[in-house]
PDB file of N, CA and C in Angstrom:
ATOM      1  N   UNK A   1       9.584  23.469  -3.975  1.00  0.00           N
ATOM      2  CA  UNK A   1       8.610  22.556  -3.416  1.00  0.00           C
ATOM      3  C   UNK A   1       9.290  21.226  -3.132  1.00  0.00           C
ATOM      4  N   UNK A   2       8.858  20.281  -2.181  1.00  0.00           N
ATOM      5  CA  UNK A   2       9.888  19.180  -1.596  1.00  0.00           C
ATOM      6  C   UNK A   2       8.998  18.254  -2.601  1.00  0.00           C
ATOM      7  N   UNK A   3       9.638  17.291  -2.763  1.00  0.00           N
ATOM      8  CA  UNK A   3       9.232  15.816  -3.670  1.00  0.00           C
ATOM      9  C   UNK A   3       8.144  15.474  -2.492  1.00  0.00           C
ATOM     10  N   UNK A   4       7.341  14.811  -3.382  1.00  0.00           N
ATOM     11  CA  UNK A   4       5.611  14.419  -2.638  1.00  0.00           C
ATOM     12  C   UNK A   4       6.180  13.256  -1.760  1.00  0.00           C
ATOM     13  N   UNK A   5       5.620  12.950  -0.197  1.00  0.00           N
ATOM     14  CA  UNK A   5       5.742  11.173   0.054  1.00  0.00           C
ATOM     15  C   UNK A   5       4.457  10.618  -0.908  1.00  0.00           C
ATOM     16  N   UNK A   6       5.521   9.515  -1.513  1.00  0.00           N
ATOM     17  CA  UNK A   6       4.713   8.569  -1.699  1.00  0.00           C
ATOM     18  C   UNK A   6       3.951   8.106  -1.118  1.00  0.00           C
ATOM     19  N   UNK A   7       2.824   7.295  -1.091  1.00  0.00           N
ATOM     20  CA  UNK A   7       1.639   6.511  -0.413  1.00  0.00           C
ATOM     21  C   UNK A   7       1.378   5.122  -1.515  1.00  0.00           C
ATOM     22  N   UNK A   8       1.656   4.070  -1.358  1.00  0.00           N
ATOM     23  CA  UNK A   8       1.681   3.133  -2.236  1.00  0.00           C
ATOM     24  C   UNK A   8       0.113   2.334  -1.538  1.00  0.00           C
ATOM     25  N   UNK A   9      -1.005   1.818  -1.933  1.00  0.00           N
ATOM     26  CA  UNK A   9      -2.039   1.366  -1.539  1.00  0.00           C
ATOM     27  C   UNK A   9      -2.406   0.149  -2.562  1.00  0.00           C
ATOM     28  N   UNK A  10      -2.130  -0.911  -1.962  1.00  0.00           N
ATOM     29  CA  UNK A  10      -1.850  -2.272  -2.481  1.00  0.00           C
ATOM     30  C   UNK A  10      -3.059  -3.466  -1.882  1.00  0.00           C
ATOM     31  N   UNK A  11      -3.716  -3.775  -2.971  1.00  0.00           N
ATOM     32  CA  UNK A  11      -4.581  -3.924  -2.870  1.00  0.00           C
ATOM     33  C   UNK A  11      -5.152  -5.738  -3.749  1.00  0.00           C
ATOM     34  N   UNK A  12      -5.861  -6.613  -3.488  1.00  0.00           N
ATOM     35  CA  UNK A  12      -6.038  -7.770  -4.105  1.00  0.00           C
ATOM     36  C   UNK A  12      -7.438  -7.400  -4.522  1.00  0.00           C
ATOM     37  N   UNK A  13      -7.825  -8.293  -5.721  1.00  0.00           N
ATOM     38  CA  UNK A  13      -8.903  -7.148  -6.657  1.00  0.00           C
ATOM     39  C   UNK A  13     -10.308  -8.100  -5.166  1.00  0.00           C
ATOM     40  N   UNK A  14     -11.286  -6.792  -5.715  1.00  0.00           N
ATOM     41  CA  UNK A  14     -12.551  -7.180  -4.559  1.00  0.00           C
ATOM     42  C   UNK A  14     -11.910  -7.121  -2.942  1.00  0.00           C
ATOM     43  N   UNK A  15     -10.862  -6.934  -2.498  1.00  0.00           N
ATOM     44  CA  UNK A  15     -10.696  -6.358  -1.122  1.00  0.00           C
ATOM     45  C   UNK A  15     -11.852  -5.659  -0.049  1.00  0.00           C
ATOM     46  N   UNK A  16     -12.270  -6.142   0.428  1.00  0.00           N
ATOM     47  CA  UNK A  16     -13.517  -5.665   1.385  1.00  0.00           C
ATOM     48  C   UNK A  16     -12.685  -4.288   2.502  1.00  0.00           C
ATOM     49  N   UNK A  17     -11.601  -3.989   2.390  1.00  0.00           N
ATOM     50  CA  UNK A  17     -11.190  -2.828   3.099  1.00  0.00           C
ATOM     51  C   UNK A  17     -10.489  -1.527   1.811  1.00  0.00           C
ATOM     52  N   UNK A  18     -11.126  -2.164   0.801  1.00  0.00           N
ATOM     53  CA  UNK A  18     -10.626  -0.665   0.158  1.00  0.00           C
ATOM     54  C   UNK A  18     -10.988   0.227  -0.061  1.00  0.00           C
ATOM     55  N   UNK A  19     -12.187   0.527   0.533  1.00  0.00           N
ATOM     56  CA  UNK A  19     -12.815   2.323   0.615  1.00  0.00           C
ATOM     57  C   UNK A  19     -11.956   2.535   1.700  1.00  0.00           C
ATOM     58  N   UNK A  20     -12.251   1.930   3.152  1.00  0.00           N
ATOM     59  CA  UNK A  20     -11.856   2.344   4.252  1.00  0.00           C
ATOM     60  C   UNK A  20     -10.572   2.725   4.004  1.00  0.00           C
ATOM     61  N   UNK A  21      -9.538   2.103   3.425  1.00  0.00           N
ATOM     62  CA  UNK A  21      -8.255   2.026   3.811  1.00  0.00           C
ATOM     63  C   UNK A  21      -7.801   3.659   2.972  1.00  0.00           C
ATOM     64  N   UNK A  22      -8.465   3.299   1.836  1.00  0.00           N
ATOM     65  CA  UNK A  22      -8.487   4.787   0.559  1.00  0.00           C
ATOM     66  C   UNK A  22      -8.768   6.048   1.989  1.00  0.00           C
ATOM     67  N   UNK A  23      -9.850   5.850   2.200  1.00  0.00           N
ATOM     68  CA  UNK A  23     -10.371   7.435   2.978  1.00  0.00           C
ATOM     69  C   UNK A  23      -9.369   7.538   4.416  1.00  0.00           C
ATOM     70  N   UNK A  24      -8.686   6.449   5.262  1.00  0.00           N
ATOM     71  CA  UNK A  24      -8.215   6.380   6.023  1.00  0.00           C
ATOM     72  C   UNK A  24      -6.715   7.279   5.572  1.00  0.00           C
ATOM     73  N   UNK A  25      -5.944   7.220   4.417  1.00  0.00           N
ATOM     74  CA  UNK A  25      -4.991   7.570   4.019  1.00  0.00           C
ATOM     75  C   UNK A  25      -5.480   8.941   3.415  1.00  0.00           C
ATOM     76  N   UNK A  26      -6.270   9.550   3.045  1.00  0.00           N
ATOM     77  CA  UNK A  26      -6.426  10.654   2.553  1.00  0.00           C
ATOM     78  C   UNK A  26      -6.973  11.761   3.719  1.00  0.00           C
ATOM     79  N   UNK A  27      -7.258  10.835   4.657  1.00  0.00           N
ATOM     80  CA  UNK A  27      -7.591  11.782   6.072  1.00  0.00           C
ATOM     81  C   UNK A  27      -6.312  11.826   6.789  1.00  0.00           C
ATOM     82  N   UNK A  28      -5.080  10.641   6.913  1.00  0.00           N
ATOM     83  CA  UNK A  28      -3.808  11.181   7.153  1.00  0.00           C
ATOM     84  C   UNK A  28      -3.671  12.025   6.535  1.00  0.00           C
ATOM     85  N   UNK A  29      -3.634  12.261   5.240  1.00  0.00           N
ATOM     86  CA  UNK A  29      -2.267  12.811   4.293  1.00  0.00           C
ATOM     87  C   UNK A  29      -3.094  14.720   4.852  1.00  0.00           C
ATOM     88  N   UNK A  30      -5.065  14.690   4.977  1.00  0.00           N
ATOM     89  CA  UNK A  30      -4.915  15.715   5.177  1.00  0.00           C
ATOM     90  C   UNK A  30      -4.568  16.628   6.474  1.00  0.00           C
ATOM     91  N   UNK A  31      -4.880  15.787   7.554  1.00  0.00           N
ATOM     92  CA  UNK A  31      -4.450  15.907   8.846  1.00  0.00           C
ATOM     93  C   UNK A  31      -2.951  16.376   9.313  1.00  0.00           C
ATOM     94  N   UNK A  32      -2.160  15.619   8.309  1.00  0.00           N
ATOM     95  CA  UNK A  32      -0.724  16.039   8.261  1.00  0.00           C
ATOM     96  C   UNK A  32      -0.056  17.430   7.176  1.00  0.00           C
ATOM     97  N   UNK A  33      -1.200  17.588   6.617  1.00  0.00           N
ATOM     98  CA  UNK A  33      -0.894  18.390   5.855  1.00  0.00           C
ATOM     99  C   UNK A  33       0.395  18.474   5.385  1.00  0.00           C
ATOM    100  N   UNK A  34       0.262  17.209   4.600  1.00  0.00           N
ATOM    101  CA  UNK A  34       1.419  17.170   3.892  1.00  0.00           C
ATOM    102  C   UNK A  34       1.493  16.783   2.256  1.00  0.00           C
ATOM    103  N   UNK A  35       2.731  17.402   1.278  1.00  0.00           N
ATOM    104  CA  UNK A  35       2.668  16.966   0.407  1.00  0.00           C
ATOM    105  C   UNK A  35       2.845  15.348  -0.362  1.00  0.00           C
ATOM    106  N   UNK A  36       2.261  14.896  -0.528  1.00  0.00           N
ATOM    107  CA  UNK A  36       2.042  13.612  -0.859  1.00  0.00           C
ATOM    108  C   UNK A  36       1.276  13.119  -2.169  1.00  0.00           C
ATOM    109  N   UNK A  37       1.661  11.875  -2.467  1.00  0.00           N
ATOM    110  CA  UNK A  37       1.220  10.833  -3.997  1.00  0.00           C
ATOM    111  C   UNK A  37       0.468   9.952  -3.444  1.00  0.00           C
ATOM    112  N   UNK A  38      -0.748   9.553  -4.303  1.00  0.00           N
ATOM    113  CA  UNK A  38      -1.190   8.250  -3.989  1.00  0.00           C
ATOM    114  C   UNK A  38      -1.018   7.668  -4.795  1.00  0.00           C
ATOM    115  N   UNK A  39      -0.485   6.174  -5.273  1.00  0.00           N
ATOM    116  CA  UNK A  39      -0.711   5.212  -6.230  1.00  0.00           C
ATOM    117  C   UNK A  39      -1.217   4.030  -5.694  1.00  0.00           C
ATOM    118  N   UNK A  40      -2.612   3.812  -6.334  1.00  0.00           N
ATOM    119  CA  UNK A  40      -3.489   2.812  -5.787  1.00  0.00           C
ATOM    120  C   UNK A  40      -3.123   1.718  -7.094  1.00  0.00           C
ATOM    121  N   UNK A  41      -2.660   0.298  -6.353  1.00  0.00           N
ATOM    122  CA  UNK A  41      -2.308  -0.571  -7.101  1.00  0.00           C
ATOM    123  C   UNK A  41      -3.013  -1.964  -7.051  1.00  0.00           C
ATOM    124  N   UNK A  42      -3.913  -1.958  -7.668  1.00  0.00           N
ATOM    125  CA  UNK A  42      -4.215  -3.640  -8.057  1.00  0.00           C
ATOM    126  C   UNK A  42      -3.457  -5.203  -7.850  1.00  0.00           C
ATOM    127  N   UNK A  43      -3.443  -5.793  -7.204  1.00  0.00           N
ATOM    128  CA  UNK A  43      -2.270  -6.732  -7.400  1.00  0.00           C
ATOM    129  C   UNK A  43      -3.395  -7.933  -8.229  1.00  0.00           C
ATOM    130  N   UNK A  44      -2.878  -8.171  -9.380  1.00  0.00           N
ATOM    131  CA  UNK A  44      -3.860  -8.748 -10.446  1.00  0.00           C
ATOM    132  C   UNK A  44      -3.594 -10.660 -10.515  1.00  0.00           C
ATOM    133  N   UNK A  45      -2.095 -10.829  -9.989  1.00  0.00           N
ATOM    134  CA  UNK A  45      -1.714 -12.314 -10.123  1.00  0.00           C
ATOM    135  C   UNK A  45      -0.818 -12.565  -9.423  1.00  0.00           C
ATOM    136  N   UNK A  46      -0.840 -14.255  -8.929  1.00  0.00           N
ATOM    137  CA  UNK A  46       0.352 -14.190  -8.210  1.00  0.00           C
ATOM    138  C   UNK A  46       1.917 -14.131  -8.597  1.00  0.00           C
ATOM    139  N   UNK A  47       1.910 -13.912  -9.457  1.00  0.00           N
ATOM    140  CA  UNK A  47       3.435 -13.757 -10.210  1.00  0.00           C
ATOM    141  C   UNK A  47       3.760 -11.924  -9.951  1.00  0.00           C
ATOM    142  N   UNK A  48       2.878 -11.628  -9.912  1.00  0.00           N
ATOM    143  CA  UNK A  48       2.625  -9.729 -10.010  1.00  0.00           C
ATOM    144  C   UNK A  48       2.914  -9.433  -8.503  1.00  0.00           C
ATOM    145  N   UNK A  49       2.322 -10.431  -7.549  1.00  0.00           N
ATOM    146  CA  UNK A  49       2.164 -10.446  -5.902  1.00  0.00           C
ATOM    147  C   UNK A  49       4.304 -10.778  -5.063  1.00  0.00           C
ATOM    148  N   UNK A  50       4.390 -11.913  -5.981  1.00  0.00           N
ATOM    149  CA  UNK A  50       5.679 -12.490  -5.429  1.00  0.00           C
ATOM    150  C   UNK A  50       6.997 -11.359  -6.093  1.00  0.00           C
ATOM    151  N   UNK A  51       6.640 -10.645  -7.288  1.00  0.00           N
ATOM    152  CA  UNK A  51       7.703  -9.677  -8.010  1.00  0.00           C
ATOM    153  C   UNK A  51       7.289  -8.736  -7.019  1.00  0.00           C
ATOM    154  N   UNK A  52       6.475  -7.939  -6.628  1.00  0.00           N
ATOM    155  CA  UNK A  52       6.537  -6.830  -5.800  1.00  0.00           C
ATOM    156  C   UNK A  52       6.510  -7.240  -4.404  1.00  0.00           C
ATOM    157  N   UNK A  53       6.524  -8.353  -3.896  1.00  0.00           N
ATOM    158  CA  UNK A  53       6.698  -8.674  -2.283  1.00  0.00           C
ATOM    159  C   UNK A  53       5.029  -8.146  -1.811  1.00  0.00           C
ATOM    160  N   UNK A  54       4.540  -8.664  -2.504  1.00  0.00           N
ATOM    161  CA  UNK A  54       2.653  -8.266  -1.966  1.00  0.00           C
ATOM    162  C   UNK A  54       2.645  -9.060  -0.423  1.00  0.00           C
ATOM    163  N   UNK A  55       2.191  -8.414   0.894  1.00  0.00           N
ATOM    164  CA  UNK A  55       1.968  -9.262   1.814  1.00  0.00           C
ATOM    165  C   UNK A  55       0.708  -9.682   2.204  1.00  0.00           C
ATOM    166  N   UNK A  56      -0.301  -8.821   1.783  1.00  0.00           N
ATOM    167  CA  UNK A  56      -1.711  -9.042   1.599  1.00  0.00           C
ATOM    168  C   UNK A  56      -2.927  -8.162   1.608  1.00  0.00           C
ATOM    169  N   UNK A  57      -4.010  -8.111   1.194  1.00  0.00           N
ATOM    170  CA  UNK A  57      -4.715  -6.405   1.175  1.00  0.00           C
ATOM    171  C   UNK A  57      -5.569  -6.286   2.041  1.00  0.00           C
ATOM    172  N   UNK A  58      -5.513  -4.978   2.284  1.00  0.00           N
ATOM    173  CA  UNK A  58      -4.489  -3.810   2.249  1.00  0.00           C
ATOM    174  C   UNK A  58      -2.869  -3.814   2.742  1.00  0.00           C
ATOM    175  N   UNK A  59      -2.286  -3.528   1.965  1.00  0.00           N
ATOM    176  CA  UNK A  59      -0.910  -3.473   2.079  1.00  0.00           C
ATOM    177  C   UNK A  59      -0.665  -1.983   1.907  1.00  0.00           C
ATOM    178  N   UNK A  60      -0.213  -1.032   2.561  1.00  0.00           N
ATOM    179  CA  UNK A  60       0.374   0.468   2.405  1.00  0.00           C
ATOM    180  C   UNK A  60       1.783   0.781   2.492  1.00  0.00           C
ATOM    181  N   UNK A  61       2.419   1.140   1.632  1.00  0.00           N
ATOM    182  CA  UNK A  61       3.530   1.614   1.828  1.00  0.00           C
ATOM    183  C   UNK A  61       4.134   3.030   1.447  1.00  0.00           C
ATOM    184  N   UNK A  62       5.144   3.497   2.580  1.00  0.00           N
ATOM    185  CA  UNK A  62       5.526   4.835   2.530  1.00  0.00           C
ATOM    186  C   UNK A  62       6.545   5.158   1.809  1.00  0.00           C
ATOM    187  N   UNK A  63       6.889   5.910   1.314  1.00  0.00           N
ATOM    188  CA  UNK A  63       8.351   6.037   0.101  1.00  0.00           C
ATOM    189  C   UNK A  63       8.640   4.677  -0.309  1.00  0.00           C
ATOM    190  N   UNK A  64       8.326   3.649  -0.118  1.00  0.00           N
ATOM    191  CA  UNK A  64       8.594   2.063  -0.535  1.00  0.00           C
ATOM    192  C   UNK A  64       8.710   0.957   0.632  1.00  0.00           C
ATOM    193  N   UNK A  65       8.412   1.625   1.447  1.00  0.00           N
ATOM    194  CA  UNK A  65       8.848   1.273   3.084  1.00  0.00           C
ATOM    195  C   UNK A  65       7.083   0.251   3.625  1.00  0.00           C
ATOM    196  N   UNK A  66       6.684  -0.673   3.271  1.00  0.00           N
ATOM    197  CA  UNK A  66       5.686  -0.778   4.276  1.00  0.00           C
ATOM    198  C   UNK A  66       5.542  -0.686   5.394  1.00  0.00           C
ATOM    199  N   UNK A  67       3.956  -0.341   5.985  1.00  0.00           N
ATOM    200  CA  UNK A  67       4.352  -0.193   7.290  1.00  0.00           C
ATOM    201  C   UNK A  67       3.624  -1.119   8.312  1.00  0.00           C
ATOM    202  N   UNK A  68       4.022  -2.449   7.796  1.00  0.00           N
ATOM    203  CA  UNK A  68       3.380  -3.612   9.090  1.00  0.00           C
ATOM    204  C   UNK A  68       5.079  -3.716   9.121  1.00  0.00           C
ATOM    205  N   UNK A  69       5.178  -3.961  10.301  1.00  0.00           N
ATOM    206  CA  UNK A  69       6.568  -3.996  10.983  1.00  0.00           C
ATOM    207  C   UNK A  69       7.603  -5.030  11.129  1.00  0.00           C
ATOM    208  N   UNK A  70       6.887  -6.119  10.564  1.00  0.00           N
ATOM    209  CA  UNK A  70       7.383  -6.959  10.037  1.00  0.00           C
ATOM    210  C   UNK A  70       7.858  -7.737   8.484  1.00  0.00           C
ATOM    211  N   UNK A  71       7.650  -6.607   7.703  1.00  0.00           N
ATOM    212  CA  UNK A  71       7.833  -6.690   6.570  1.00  0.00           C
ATOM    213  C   UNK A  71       8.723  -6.864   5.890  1.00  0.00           C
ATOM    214  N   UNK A  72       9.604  -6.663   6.554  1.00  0.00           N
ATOM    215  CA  UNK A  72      11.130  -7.132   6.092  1.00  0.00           C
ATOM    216  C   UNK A  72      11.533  -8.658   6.432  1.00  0.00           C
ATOM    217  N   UNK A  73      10.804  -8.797   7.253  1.00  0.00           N
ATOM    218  CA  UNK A  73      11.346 -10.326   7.522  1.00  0.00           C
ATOM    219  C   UNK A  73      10.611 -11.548   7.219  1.00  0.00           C
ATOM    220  N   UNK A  74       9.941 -11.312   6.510  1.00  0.00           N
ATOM    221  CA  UNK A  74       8.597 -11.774   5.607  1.00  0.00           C
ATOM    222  C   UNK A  74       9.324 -12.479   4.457  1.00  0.00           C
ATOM    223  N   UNK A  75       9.038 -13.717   4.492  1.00  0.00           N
ATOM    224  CA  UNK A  75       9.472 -14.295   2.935  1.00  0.00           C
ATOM    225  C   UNK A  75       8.079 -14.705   1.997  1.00  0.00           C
ATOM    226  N   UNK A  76       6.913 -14.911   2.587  1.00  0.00           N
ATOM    227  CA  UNK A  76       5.627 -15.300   1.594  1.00  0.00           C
ATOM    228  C   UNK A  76       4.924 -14.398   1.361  1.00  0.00           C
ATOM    229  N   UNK A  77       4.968 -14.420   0.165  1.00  0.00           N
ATOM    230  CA  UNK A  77       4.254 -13.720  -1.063  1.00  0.00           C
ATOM    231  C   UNK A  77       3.174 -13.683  -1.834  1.00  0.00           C
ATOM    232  N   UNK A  78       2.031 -13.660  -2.077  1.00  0.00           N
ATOM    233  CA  UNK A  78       1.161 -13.578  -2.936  1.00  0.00           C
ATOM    234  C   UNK A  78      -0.440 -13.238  -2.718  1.00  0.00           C
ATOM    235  N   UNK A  79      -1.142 -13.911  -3.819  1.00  0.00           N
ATOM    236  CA  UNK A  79      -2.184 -13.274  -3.908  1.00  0.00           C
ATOM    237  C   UNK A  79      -3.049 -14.554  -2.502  1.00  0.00           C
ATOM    238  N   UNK A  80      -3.945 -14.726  -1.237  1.00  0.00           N
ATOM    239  CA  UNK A  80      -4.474 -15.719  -1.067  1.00  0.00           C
ATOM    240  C   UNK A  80      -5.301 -17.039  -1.326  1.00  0.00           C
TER     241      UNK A  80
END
């Protein structure tokens, strides 16, 4: 069996898009029929936000990879 993709779902607590974003990724993962992880993550403080490079919620990332396309070139961090 191949190692699951990750699905990282990053999130600031009370987020007004986190059902959507939850059911939006579980209708990829089934559409693609593929093997895959979800870890739905809380971002609880801004010290928690700036250690993991939080860019803001919803934030999703693939094997560790986010995917707003500018994410790499992003230096600010945290909770709003």
């Amino acid at each position: 069996m191949k190692t699951p993709i990750l699905f990282e779902c990053l999130f600031a607590p009370g987020c007004s898009s986190h059902d959507e974003t939850m059911a939006m990724v579980r209708r990829l993962i089934d559409r693609l029929d593929i093997n895959a992880r979800i870890n739905e993550i809380t971002i609880s403080n801004h010290e928690m936000a700036e250690r993991i490079n939080f860019l803001g919620s919803p934030s999703i990332r693939i094997n560790g990879i986010d995917i707003e396309p500018h994410a790499m070139t992003r230096k600010a961090f945290g909770l709003g």
